[in-house]
Protein backbone atom coordinates (compact mmCIF):
# COMPACT_ATOMS: atom_id res chain seq x y z
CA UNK A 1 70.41 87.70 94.03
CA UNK A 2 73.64 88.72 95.92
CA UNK A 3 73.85 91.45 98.19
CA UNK A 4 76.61 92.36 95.96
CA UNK A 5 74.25 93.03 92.91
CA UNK A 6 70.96 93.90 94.49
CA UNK A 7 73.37 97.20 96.15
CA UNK A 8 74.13 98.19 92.80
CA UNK A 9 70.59 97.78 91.61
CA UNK A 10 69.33 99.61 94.23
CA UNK A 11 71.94 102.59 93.81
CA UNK A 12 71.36 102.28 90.26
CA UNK A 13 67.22 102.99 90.32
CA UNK A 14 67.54 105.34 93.39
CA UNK A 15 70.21 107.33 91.32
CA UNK A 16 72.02 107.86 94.94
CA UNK A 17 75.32 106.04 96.45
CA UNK A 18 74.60 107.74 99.85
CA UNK A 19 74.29 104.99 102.65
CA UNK A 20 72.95 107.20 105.89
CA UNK A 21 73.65 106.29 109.08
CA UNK A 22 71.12 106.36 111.76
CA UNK A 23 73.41 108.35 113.94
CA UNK A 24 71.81 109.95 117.31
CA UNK A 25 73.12 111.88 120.12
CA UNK A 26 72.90 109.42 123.50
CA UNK A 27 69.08 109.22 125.26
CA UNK A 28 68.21 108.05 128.71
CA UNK A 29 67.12 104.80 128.82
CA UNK A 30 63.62 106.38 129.02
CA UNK A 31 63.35 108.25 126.39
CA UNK A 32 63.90 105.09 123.96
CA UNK A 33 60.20 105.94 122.79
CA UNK A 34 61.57 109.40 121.44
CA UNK A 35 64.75 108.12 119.96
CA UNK A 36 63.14 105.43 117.67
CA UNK A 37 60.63 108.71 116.41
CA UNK A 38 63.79 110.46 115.54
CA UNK A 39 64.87 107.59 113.24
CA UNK A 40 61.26 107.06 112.21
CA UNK A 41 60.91 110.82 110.96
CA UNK A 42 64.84 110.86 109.32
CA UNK A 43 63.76 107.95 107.10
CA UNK A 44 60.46 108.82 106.39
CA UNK A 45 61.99 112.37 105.10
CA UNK A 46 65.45 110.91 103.39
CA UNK A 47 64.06 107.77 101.74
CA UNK A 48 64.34 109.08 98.17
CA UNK A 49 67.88 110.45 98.63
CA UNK A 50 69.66 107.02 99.63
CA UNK A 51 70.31 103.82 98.36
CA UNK A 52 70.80 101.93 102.11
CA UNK A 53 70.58 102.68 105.86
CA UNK A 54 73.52 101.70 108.30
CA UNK A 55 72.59 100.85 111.94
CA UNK A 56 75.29 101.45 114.27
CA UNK A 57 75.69 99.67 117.87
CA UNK A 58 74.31 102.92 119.39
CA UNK A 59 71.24 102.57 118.13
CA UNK A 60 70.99 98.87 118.88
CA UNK A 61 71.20 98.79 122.40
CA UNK A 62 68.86 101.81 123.80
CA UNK A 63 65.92 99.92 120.97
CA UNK A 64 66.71 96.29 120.90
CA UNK A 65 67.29 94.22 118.19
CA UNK A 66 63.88 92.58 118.29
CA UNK A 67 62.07 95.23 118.80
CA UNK A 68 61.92 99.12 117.74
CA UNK A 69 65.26 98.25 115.34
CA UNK A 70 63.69 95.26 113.42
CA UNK A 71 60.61 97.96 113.05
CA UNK A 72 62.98 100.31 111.33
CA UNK A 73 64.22 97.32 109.26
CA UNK A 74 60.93 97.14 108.15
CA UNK A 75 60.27 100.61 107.12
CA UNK A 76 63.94 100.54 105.34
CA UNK A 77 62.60 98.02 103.13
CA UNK A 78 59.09 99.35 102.49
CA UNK A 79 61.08 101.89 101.16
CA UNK A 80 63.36 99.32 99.04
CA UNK A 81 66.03 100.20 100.46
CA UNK A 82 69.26 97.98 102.21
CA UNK A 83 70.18 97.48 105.57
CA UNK A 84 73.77 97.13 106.94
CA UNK A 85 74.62 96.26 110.26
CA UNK A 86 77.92 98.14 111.60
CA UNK A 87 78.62 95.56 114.69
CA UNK A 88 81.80 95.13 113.12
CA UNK A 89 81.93 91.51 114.40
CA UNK A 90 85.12 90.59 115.97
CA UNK A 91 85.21 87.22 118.18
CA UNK A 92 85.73 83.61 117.93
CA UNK A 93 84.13 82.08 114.82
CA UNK A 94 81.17 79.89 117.49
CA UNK A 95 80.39 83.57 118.45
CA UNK A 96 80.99 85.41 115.09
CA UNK A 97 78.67 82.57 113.85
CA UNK A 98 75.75 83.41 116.06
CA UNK A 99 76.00 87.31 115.52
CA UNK A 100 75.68 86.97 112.09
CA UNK A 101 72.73 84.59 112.34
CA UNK A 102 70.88 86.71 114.97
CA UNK A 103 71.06 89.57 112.82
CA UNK A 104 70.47 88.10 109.64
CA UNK A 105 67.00 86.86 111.24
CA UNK A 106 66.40 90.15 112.58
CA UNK A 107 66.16 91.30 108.85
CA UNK A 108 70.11 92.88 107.63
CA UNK A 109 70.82 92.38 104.76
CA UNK A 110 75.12 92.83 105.26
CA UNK A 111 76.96 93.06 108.00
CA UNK A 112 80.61 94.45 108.77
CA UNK A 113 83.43 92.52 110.08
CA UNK A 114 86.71 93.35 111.05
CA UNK A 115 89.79 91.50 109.20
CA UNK A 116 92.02 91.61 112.64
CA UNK A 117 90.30 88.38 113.43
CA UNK A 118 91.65 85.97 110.51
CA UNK A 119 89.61 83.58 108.67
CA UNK A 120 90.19 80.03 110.34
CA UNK A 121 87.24 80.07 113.19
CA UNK A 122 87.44 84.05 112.46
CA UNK A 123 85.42 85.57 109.47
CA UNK A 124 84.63 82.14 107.67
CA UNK A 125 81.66 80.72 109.67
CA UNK A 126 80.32 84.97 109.16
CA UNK A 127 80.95 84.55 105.31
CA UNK A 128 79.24 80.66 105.36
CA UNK A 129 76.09 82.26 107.46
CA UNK A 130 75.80 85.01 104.72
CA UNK A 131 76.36 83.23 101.41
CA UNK A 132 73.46 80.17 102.81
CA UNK A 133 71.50 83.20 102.83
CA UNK A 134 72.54 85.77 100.06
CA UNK A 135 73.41 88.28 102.76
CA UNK A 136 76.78 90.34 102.18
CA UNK A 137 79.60 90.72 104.84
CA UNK A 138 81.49 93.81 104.28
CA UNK A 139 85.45 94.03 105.65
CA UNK A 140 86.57 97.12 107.82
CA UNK A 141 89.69 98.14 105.80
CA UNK A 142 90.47 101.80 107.58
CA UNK A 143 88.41 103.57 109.69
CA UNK A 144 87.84 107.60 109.64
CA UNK A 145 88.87 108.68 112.65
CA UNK A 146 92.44 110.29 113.65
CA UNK A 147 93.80 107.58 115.78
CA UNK A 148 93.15 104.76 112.85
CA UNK A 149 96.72 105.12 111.53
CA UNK A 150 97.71 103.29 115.42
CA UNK A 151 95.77 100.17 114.35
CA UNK A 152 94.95 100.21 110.40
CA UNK A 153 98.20 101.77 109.82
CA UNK A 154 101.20 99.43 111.37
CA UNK A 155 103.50 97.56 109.62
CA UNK A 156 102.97 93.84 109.84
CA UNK A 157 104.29 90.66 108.21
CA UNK A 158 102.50 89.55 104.96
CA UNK A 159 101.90 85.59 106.78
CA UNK A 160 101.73 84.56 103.04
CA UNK A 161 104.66 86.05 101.91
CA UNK A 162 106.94 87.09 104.82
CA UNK A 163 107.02 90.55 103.68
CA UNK A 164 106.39 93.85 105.28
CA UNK A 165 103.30 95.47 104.30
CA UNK A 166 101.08 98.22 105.87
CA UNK A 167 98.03 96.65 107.63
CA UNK A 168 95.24 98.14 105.80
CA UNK A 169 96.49 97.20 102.38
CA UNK A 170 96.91 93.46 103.46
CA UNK A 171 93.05 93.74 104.68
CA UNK A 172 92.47 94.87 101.19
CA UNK A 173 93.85 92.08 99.93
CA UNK A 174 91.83 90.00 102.25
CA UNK A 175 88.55 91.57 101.20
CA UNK A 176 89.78 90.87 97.59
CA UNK A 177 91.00 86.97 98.48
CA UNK A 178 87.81 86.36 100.40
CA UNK A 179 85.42 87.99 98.45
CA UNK A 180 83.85 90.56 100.27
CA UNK A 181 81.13 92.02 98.98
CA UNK A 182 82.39 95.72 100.09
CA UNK A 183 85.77 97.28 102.30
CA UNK A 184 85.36 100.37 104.55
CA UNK A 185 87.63 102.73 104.20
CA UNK A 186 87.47 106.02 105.47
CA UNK A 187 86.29 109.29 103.52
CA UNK A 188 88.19 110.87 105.72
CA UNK A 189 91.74 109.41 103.84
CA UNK A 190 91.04 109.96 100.09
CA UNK A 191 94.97 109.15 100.11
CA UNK A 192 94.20 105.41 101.41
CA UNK A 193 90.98 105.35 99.41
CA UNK A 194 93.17 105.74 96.41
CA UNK A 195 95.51 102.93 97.68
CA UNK A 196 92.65 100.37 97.87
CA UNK A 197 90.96 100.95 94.69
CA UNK A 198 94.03 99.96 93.15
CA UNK A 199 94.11 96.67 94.77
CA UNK A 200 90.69 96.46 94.73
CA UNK A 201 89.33 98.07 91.57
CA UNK A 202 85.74 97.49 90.76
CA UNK A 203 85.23 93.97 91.99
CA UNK A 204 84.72 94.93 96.04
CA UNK A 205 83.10 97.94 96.53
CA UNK A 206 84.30 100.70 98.87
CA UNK A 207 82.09 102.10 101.61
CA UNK A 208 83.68 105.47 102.31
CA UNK A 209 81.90 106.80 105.91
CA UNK A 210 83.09 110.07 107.91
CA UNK A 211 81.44 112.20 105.36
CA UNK A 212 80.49 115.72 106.23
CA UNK A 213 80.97 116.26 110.07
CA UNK A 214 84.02 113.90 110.15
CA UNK A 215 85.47 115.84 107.74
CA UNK A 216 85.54 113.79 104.59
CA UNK A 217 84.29 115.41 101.36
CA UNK A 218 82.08 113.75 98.93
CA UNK A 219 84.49 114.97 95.85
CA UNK A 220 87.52 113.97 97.14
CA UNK A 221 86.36 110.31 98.65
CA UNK A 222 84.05 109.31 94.91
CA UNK A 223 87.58 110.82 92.89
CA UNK A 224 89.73 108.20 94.74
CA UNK A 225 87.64 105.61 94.69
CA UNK A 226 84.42 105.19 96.59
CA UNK A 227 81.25 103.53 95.35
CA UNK A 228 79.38 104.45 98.02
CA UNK A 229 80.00 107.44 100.67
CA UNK A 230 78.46 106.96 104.24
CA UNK A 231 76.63 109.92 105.72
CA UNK A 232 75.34 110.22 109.49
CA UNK A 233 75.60 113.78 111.60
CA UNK A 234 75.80 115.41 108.41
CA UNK A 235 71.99 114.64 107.53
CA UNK A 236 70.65 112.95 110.81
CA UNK A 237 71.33 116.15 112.82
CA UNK A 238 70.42 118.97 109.98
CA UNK A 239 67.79 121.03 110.87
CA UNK A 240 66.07 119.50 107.68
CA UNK A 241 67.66 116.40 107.18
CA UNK A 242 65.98 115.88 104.09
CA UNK A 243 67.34 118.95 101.84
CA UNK A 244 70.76 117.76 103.35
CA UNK A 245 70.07 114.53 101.97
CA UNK A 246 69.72 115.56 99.00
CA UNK A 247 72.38 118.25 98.48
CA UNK A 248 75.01 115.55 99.66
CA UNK A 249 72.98 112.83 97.07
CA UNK A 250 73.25 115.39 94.16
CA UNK A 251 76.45 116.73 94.88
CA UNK A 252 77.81 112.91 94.65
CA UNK A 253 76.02 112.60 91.28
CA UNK A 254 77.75 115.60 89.74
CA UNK A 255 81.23 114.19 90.81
């Protein structure tokens, strides 16, 4: 089954489209030990709120791949839940090749990738890795942050068509083209949200992060568009994590 379908299954029987994201303020190398209880004890409390778990680079290097993260890999899917790497892979394809593979055997079930790279020895040998092994490779379409307009934003030339066109809608069109089996676009820009539904409609999913302490608002990011809204701070660093959990998972189900 396709990462594509067993997402929507999941979402489906966990009646949630919240993806949280293990998000942690920075530890000294030493206290590693204490970090990976902080993501064991957020799981074990959020579990029934989400549908998957997003691991961020931040959380990779203080725990190691092979180690305390492929742990929490395992509890994510005790709990039959998804797990999406966010190393937004951007290299040569030889490199983007081996990312993808590392991480793949390390247990993710998706990873992101970011467009700027092209497909030719880019995002293809990513997309060949994952389809040999019914993983999903999601596209970075906008990002949430303020400066994303400087990048995601510009005015380029359409290489297919010669024609101006704003660089996150032609990475729309890419995750469209090359069938992705999600685009990220900011909750934080229900305006470019809006945009990308409408070239992307229901057949790529949109991953909406920058919920709650970014700014974005559940409401505003599922009314534009998003399939599933990507939640860190918000619910990582509540003093219960698990009623924030589920206020943000109900308060996406009555919108």
């Amino acid at each position: 089954m396709s990462f594509l379908s067993r997402m929507e299954q999941v979402a489906k029987s966990r009646k949630s489209n919240i993806v949280l994201a293990l998000d942690f303020p920075f530890e000294k190398p030493e206290n590693c030990s204490k970090l990976f209880s902080k993501a064991e004890k957020v799981l074990e409390s959020v579990h029934e709120y989400i549908c998957a778990v997003k691991f961020n680079h931040h959380l990779i290097l203080p725990l190691g791949t092979f180690d305390g993260v492929q742990k929490l890999l395992e509890m994510v899917h005790d709990f039959g839940l998804l797990a999406i790497m966010d190393c937004k892979i951007n290299d040569i394809g030889s490199t983007n090749q081996v990312i993808a593979e590392y991480y793949y055997a390390a247990g993710f079930d998706a990873l992101i990738a970011n467009p700027f790279i092209g497909w030719e020895e880019g995002l293809k040998p990513i997309f060949d890795v994952s389809r040999n092994l019914q993983r999903g490779v999601i596209l970075l379409v906008y990002m949430s942050h303020k400066g994303a307009s400087e990048g995601y934003g510009q005015t380029v030339i359409d290489p297919e068509t010669g024609g101006k066109v704003l660089q996150y809608v032609l990475f729309a069109r890419k995750a469209l083209k090359y069938r992705a089996e999600g685009a990220v676009v900011g909750g934080t820009y229900p305006e470019k949200i809006r945009e990308v539904y409408a070239i992307l409609g229901e057949k790529v999913p949109i991953y909406s992060p920058g919920i709650g302490a970014q700014g974005g608002d559940v409401k505003a990011a599922i009314e534009a568009g998003a399939r599933y809204l990507i939640v860190g701070r918000a619910i990582t660093q509540a003093e219960d994590p698990s009623k924030a959990a589920k206020e943000i998972r109900d308060s996406a189900k009555r919108n």
